[in-house]
Protein backbone atom coordinates (compact mmCIF):
# COMPACT_ATOMS: atom_id res chain seq x y z
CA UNK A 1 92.16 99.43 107.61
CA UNK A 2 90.73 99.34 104.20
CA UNK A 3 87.11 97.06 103.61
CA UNK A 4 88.04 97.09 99.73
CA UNK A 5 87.79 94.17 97.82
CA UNK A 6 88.61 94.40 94.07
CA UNK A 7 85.74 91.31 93.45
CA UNK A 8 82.92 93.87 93.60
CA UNK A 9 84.48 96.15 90.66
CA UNK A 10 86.18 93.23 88.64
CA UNK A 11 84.86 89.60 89.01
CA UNK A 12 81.13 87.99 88.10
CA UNK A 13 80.49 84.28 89.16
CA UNK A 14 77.60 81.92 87.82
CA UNK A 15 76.14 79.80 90.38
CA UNK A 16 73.92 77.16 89.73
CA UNK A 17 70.89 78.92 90.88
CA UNK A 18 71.58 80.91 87.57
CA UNK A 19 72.50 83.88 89.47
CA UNK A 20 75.66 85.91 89.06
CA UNK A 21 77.22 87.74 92.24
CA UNK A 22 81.10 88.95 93.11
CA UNK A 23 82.30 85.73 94.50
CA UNK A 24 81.39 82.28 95.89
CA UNK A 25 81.57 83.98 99.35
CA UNK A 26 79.34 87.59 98.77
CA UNK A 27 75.85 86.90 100.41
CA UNK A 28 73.50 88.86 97.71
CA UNK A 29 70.87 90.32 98.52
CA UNK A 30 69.48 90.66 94.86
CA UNK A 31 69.20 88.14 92.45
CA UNK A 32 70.94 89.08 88.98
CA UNK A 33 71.25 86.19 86.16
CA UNK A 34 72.82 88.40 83.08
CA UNK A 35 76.12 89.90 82.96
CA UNK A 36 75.05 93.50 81.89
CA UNK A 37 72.08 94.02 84.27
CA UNK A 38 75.21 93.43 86.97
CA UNK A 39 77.44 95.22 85.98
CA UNK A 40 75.06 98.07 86.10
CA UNK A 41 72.83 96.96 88.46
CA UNK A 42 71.72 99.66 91.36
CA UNK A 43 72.15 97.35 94.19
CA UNK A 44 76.24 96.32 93.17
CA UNK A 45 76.78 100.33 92.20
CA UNK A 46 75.46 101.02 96.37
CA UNK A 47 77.21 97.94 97.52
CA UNK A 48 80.80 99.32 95.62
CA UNK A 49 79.88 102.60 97.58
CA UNK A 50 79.11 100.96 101.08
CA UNK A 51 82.69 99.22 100.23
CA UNK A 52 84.93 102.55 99.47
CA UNK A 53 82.67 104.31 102.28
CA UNK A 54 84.75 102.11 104.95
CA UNK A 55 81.62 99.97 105.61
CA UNK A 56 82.18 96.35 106.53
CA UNK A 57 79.22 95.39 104.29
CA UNK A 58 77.07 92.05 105.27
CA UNK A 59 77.02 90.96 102.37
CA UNK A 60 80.96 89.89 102.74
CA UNK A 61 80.77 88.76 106.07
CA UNK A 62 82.60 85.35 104.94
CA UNK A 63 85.67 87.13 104.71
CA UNK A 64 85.15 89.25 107.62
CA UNK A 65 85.20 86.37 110.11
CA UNK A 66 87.96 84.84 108.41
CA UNK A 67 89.94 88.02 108.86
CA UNK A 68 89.15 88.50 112.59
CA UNK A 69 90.45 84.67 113.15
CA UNK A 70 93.12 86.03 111.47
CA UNK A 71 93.11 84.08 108.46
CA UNK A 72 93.45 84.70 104.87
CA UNK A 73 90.49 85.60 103.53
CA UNK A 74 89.46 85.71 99.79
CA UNK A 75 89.17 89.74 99.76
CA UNK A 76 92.85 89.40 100.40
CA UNK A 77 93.36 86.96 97.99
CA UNK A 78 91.64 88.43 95.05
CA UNK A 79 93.56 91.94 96.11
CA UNK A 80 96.65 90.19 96.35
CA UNK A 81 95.85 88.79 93.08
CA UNK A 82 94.96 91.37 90.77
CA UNK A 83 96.61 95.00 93.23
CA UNK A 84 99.41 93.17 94.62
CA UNK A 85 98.49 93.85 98.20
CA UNK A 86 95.77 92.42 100.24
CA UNK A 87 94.45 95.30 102.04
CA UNK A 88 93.87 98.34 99.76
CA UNK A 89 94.48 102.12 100.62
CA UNK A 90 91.50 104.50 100.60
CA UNK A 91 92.96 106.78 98.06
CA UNK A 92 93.59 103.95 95.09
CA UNK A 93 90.06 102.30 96.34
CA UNK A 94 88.55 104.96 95.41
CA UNK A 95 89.60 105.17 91.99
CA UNK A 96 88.15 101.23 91.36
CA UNK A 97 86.59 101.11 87.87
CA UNK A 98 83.86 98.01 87.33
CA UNK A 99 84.53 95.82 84.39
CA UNK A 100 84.87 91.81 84.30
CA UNK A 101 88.74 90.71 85.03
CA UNK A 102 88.10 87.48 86.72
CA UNK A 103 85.12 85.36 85.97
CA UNK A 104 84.35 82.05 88.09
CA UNK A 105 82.22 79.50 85.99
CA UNK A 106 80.24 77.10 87.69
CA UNK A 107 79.61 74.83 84.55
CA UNK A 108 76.74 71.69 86.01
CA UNK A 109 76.53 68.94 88.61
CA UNK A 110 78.04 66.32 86.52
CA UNK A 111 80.60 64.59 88.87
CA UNK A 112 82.25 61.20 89.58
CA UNK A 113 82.00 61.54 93.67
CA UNK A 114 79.01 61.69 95.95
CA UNK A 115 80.57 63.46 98.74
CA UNK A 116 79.11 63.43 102.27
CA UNK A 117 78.55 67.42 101.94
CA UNK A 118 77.75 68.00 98.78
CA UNK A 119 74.10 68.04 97.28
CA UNK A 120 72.36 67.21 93.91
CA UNK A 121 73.10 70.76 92.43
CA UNK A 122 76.85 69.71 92.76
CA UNK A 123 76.77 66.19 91.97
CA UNK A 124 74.69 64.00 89.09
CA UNK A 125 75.84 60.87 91.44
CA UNK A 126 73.92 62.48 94.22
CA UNK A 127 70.88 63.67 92.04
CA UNK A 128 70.39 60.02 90.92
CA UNK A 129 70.39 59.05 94.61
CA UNK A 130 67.99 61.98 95.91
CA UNK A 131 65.99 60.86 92.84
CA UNK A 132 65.29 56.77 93.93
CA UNK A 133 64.77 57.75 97.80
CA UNK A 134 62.03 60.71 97.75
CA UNK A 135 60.58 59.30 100.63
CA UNK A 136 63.94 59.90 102.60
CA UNK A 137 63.56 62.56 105.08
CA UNK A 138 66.83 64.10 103.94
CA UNK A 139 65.96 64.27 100.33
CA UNK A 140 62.10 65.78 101.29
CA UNK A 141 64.14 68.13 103.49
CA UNK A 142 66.37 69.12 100.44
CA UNK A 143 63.35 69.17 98.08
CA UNK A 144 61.30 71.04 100.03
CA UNK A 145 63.88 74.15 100.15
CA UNK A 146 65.64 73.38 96.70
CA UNK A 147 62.87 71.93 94.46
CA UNK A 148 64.51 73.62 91.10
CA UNK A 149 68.05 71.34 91.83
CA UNK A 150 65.91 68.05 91.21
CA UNK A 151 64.66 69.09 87.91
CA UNK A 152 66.86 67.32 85.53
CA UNK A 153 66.03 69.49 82.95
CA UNK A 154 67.41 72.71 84.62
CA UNK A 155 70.59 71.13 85.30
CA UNK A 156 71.04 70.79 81.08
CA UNK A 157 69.98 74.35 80.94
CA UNK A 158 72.47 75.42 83.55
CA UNK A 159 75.23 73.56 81.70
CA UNK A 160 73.87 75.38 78.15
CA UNK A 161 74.45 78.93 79.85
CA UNK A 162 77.23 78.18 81.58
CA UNK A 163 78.98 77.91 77.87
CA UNK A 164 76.77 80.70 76.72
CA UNK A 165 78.79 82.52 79.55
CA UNK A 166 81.96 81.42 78.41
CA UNK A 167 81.69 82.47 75.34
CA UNK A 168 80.86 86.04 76.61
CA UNK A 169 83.78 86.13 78.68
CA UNK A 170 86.26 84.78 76.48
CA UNK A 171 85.15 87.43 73.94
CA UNK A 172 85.72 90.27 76.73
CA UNK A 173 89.03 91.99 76.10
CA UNK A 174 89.66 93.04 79.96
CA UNK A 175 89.09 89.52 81.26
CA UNK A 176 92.90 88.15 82.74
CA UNK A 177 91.53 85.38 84.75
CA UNK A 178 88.80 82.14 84.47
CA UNK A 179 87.77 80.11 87.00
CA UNK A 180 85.93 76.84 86.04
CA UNK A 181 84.16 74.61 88.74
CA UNK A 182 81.61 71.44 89.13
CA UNK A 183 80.62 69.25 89.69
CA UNK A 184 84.21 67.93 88.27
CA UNK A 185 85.07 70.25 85.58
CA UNK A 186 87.31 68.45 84.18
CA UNK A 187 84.38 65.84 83.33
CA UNK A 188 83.30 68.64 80.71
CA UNK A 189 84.57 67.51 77.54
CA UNK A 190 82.38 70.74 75.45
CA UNK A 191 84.17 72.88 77.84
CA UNK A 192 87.52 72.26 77.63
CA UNK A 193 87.37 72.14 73.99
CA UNK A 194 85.78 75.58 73.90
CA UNK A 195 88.97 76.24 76.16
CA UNK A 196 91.16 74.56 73.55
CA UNK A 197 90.47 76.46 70.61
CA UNK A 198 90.97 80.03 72.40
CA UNK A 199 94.08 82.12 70.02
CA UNK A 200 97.32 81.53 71.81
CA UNK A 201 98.09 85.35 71.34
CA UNK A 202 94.12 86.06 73.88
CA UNK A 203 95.63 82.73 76.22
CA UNK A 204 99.25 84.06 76.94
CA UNK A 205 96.84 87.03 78.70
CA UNK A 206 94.34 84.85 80.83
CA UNK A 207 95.41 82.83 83.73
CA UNK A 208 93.41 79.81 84.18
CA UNK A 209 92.15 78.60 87.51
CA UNK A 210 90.71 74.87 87.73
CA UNK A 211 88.71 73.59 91.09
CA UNK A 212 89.18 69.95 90.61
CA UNK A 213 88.26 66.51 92.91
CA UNK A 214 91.99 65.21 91.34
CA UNK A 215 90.30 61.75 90.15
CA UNK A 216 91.32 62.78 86.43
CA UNK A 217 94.72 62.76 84.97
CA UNK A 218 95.79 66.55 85.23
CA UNK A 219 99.10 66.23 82.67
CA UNK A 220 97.24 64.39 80.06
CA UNK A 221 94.07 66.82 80.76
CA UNK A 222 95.71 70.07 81.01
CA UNK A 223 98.18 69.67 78.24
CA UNK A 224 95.76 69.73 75.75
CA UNK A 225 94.72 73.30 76.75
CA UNK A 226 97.29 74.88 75.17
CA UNK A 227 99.80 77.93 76.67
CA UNK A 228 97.63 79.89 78.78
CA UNK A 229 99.32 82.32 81.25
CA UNK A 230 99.37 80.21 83.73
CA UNK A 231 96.98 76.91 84.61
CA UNK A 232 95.90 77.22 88.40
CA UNK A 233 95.28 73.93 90.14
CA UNK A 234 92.75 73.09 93.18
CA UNK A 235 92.26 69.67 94.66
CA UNK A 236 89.13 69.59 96.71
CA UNK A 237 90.70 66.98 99.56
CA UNK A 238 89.29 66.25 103.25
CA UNK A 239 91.81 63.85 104.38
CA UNK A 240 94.27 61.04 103.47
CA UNK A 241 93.40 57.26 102.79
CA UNK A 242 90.35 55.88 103.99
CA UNK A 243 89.47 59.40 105.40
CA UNK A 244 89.53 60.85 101.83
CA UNK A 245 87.92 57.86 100.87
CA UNK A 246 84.60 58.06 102.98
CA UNK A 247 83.58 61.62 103.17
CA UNK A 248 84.43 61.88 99.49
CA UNK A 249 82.09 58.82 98.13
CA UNK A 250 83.52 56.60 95.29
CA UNK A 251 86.93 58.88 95.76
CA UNK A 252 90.50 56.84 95.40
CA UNK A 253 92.99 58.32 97.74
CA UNK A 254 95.63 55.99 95.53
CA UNK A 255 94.44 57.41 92.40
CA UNK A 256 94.42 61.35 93.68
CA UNK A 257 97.81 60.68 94.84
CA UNK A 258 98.87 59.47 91.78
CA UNK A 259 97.72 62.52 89.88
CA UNK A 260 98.91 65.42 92.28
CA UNK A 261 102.23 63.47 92.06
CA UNK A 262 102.72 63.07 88.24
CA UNK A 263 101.56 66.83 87.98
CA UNK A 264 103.84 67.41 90.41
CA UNK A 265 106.97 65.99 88.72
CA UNK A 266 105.80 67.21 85.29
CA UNK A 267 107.12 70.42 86.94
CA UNK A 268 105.85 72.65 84.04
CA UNK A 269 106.63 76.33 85.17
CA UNK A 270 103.12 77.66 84.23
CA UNK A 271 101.33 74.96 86.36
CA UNK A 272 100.90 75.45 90.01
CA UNK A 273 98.80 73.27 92.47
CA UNK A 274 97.20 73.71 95.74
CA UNK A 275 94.82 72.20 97.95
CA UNK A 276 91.71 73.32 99.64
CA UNK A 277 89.72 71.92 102.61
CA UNK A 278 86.68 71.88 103.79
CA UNK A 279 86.67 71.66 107.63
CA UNK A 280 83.67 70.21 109.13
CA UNK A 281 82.84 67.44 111.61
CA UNK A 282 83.61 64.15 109.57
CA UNK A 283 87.40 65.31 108.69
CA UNK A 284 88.65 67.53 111.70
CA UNK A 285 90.36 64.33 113.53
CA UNK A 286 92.40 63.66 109.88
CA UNK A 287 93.75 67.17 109.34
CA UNK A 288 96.94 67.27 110.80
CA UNK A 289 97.62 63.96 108.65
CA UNK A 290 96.48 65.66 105.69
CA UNK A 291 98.87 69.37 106.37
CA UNK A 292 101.82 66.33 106.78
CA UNK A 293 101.06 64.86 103.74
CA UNK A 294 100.81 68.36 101.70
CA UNK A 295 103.93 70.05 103.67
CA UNK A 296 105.98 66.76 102.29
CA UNK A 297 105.36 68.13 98.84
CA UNK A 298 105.61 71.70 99.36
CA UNK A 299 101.48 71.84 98.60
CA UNK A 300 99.51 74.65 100.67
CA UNK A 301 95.98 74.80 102.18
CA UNK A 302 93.12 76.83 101.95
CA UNK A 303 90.40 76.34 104.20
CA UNK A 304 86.75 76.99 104.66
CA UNK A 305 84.40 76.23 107.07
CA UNK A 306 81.44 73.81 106.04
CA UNK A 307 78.26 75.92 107.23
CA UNK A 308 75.79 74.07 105.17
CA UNK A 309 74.03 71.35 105.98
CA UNK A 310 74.97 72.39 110.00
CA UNK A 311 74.73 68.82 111.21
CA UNK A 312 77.87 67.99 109.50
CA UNK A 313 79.65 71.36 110.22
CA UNK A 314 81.69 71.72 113.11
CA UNK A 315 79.23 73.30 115.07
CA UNK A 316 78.60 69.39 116.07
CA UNK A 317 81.25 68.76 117.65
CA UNK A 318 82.53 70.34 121.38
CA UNK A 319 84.93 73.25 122.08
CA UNK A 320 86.74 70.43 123.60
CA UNK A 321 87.09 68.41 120.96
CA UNK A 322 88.06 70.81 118.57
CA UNK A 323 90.78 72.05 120.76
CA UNK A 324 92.03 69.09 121.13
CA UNK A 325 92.24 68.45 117.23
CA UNK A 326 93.97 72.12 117.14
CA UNK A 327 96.65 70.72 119.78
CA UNK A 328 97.29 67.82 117.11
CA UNK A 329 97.96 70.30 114.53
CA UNK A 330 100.08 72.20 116.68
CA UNK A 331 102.46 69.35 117.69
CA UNK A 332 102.94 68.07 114.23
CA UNK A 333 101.33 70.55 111.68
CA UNK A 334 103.76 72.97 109.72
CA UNK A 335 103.24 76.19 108.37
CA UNK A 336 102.13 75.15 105.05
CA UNK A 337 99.56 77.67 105.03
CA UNK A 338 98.04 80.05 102.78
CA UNK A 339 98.95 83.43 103.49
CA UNK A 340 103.04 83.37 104.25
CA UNK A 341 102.28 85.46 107.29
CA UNK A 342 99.92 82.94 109.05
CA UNK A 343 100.55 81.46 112.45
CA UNK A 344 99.33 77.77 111.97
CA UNK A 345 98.00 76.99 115.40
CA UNK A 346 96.78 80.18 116.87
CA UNK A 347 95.03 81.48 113.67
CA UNK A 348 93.67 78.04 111.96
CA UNK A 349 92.57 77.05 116.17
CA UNK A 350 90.70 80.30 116.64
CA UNK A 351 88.72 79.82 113.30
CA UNK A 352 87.85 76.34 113.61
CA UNK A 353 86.09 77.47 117.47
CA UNK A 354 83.99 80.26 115.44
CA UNK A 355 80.92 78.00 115.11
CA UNK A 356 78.78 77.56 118.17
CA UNK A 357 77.97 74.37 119.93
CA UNK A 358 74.92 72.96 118.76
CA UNK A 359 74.78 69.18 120.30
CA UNK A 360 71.42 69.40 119.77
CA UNK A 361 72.04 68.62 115.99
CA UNK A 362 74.17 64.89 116.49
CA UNK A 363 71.28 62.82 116.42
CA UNK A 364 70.67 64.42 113.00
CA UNK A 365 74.47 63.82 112.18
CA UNK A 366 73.65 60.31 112.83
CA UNK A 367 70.93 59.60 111.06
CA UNK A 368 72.43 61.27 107.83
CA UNK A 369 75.50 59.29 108.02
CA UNK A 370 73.40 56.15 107.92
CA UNK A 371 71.59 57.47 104.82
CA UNK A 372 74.96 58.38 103.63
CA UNK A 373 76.50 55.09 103.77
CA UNK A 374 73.75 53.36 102.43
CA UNK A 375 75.57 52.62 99.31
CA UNK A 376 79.05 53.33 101.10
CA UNK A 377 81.67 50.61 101.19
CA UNK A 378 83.04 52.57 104.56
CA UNK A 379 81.61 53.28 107.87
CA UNK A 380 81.93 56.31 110.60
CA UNK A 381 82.66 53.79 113.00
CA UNK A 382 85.93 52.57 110.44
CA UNK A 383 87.31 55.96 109.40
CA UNK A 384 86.38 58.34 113.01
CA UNK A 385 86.17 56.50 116.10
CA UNK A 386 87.47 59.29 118.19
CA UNK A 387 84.41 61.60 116.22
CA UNK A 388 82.08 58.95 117.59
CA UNK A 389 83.82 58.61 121.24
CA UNK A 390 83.61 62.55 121.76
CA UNK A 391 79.94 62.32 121.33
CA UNK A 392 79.60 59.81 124.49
């Protein structure tokens, strides 16, 4: 079968480390921060070579381990996307020219969540937090490793390229397809402007793709973009209710419901919505609640495992436990998945049991979930009892 992905010959991303790189996913191995030096960079030119060569390179190993699970992975996606078929023969891979079709935009940390996994390069709630407890051992941990993401001015800087680099892809002819990302994005009031004023005749050619925590009013928001080729929705959820509520800090599972709904019903045929998950040890119990809730409105899943911090990844809790939550899916899930050819149980089951068991880390679990709720109106105890029970 194929290894060709068309993200190493057509898609840059901005991270907020400044560096730019295929995809969220592509482990480089080579730090790059402008847009020419990567597209002719020597290492990307002998990774695009490893690709067509056959090589399962290890730089994509993301994907691969999604594939052997047999997921979806987001090699097939972006080959879906822009070929029309997830796994590429040799013959047209070979032919692959590099220039910038899809570019994913990681604009700042400004956010209105602190979410239990997230970290003060993706949220200004959780910067200001990190900030007034440096004598945490959590936030010296952090520090110690990512000293760059407390400097307040760098996130300002990061914000000032990021629109530097949206300028310079919204003045690239071949570019069909934007990505924007937080933080909350749709926070970004110089962004969307900038997003505004683009000619209709350059929109009608760019599909738009929006990773959003759904706390702002999408209608209202998106409506004032104008008639791009199509507007491409992602809610970031971990769960219904109270679930939602705690591992997403300051989240309102009433007000996120309200919003996919309206957007929903607004039914405007350029619009489409999904929703992606992060699965990790705080959420696994609330899935199947969550795949209910999304198959009721004809929404589909992504997934991703949370690998980063480990102590709230799955890797925390037991082989028993997680087959257990798999059995819940299986009895009341659907097939809401994404990928139409996915089995829900078998595939999503055999994914989730990748991670090894590392019980060593729970204690650590604990402790951070203390931090965590610090300034938390919820508790562990509250929103996962049977989390807490499988530890005993």
């Amino acid at each position: 079968m194929s290894k060709f992905c068309v993200a190493l010959f057509n898609a840059i991303r901005k991270d907020q480390d400044f560096r730019i790189r295929p995809c969220c996913v592509f482990r480089s191995k080579k730090s790059i921060y402008q847009i020419d030096d990567y597209l002719k960079s020597d290492y990307m030119a002998d990774a695009r070579k490893r690709m067509i060569d056959g090589q399962s390179i290890p730089e994509c190993g993301v994907c691969w381990q999604k594939e052997k699970a047999g997921l979806t992975s987001l090699r097939h996606i972006y080959n879906q996307q822009f070929l029309h078929n997830k796994n590429i023969p040799d013959n047209i891979a070979k032919k692959a020219k590099t220039k910038i079709i899809q570019a994913d935009i990681k604009i700042g940390n400004r956010c209105n969540y602190a979410c239990a996994m997230c970290h003060p390069g993706d949220s200004s709630l959780i910067f200001n937090k990190y900030k007034a407890n440096l004598d945490n051992k959590f936030v010296q941990e952090y520090s110690k490793k990512n000293s760059n993401f407390m400097d307040a001015k760098l996130n300002t800087n990061y914000r000032n390229t990021s629109l530097q680099m949206l300028d310079n892809v919204l003045s690239t002819t071949s570019v069909r397809s934007i990505k924007i990302l937080g933080g909350e994005p749709l926070l970004e009031q110089e962004f969307l402007k900038r997003l505004a004023s683009v000619p209709d005749a350059h929109k009608q050619k760019i599909t738009l793709w929006v990773v959003t925590n759904g706390s702002i009013d999408l209608v209202n928001t998106l409506s004032k973009l104008g008639k791009y080729k199509a507007i491409v929705v992602t809610v970031s959820l971990e769960g219904t209710g109270k679930l939602q509520e705690y591992v997403r800090k300051r989240s309102s599972w009433q007000q996120i419901e309200s919003n996919i709904c309206k957007f929903l019903e607004f039914n405007n045929p350029r619009w489409f919505l999904g929703v992606h998950h992060t699965m990790q040890a705080l959420s696994l119990h609330g899935l199947v609640d969550l795949i209910t809730w999304c198959d009721g409105l004809g929404i589909k899943i992504t997934y991703q495992n949370l690998t980063n911090p480990d102590y709230l990844s799955l890797a925390i809790t037991s082989p028993e436990y997680r087959r257990q939550q798999m059995d819940n899916v299986n009895v009341q899930g659907t097939n809401n998945f994404q990928g139409e050819d996915l089995n829900l149980s078998g595939d999503l089951a055999s994914y989730c049991l990748q991670q090894d068991y590392k019980p060593e880390l729970v204690g650590k679990f604990l402790k951070y979930c203390k931090f965590y709720e610090s300034d938390h109106n919820l508790k562990l105890l509250e929103v996962a009892p049977e989390l807490l029970d499988s530890f005993n």
